[in-house]
Every structure is written in C-alpha cells, then in structure tokens.
Protein backbone atom coordinates (compact mmCIF):
# COMPACT_ATOMS: atom_id res chain seq x y z
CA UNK A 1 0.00 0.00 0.00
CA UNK A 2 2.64 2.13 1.02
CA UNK A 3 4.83 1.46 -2.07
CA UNK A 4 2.03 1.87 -4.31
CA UNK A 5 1.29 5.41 -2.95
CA UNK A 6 4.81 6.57 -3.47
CA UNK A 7 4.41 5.72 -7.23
CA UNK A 8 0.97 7.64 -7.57
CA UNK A 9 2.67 10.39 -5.77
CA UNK A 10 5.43 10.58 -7.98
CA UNK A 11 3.46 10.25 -10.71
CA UNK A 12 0.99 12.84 -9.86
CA UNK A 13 4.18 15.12 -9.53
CA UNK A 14 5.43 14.41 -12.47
CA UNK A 15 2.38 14.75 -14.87
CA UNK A 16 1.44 17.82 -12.72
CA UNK A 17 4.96 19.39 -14.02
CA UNK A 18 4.02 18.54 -17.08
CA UNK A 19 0.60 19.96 -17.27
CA UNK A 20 2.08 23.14 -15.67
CA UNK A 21 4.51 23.50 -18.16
CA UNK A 22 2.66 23.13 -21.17
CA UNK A 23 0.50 26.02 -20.15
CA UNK A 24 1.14 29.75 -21.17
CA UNK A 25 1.85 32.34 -18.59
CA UNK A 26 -0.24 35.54 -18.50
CA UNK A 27 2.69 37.39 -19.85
CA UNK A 28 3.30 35.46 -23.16
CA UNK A 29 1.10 38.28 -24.88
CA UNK A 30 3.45 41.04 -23.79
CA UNK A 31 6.46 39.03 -24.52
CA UNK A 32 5.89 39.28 -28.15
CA UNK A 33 6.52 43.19 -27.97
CA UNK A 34 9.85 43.11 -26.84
CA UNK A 35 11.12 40.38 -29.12
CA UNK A 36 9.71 37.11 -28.06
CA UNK A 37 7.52 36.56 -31.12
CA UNK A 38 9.98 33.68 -32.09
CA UNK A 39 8.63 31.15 -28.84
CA UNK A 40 5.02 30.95 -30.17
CA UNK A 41 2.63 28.48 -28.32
CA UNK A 42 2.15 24.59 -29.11
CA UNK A 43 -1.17 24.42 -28.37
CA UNK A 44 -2.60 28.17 -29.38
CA UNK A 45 -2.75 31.67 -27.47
CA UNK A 46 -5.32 30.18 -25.00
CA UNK A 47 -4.57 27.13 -22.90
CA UNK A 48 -7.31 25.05 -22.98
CA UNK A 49 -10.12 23.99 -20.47
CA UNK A 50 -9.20 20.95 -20.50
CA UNK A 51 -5.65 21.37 -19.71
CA UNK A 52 -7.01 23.58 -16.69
CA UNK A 53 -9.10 20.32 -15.56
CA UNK A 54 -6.67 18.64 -15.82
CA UNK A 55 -4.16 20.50 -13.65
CA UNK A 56 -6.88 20.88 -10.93
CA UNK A 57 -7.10 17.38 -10.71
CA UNK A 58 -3.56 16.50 -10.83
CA UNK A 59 -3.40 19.03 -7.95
CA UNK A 60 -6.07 17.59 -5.84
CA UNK A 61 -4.50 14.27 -6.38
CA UNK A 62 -1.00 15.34 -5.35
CA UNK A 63 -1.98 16.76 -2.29
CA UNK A 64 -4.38 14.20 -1.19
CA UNK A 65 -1.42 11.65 -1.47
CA UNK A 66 0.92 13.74 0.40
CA UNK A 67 -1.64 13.90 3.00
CA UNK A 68 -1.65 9.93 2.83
CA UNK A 69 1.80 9.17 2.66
CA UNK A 70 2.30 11.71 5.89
CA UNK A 71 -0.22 10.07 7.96
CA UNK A 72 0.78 6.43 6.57
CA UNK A 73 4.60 7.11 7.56
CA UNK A 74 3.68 8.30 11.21
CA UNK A 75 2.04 5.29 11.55
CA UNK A 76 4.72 3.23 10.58
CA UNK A 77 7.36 4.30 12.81
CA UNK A 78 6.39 4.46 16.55
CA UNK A 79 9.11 6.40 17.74
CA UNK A 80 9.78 10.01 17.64
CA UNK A 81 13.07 11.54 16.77
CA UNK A 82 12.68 14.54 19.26
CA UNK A 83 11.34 12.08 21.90
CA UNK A 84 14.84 10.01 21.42
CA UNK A 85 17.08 13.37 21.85
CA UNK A 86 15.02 14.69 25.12
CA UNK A 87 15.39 11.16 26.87
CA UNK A 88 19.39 11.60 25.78
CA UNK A 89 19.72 15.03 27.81
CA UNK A 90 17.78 14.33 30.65
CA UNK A 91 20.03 11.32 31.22
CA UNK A 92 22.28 12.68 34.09
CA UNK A 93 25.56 13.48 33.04
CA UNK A 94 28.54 11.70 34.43
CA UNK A 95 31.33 14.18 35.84
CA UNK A 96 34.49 12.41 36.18
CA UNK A 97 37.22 14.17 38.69
C-alpha cells in the first residue's frame, strides 16, 4: 500500500509538471513586444479547459497523497526523533574528577 502510494505520488508530480509546463503564462502576450515573437505556443494563445481540468485534478490528487503518505509514515514508525534526543539530555551526566 505504502509502495504503491509513493508511485501515484510521484506520478501525480510528475504529470502535474508537465501539465504546468505546457501552459502559457499571462505574460506570453506582452512578450511578443519586446522580441519574443519567435517562442510561439504549441497548443494556441489560449490554454485550454481541458488542460485547466486537468491540472486541478492532478493538484487535488498530489496533495491528497501527500496527506496519505504523511499520515501512513507516522504510523509506521512508533518512535519520535525529538522524543529520542530529550530522553538523551535528561540522562544525568557523568562528571568524572
């Protein structure tokens, strides 16, 4: 279960990247008037709805399994790193003369 979380995790990342990517910035228009008219845009001047859907879902689905995978990893490991390091300095300390 755990294993199989990681890999939709790191597959939402990576497809969210993607989708992120392929989309235009707001600025693109007013790039053109200083000499960016050579990068034009794959898919058009307008990203699409469906990319937009698509990277709302891919974002929901990233964070939901982050959310998993933090609640799945506390449960795995019953100790607590801060626990361990205030149990080390209230040990008493040992003075030798």
């Amino acid at each position: 279960m755990y294993t199989f979380l990681i890999i939709l995790h790191v597959s939402f990342a990576l497809f969210l990247i993607a989708a992120v990517l392929l989309q235009s910035g707001k600025g693109a228009a007013t790039a053109n008037i200083f000499g960016g008219g050579g990068a034009e845009n794959v898919f058009g001047a307008q990203t699409s709805a469906v990319l937009n859907r698509a990277t709302t879902i891919l974002a929901a689905g990233f964070i939901v399994t982050s959310l998993l995978l933090a609640m799945l990893s506390s449960r795995f490991s019953s100790t607590s790193i801060i626990k361990e390091e205030l149990k080390k300095e209230k040990a008493p300390i040992s003075q030798e003369k």
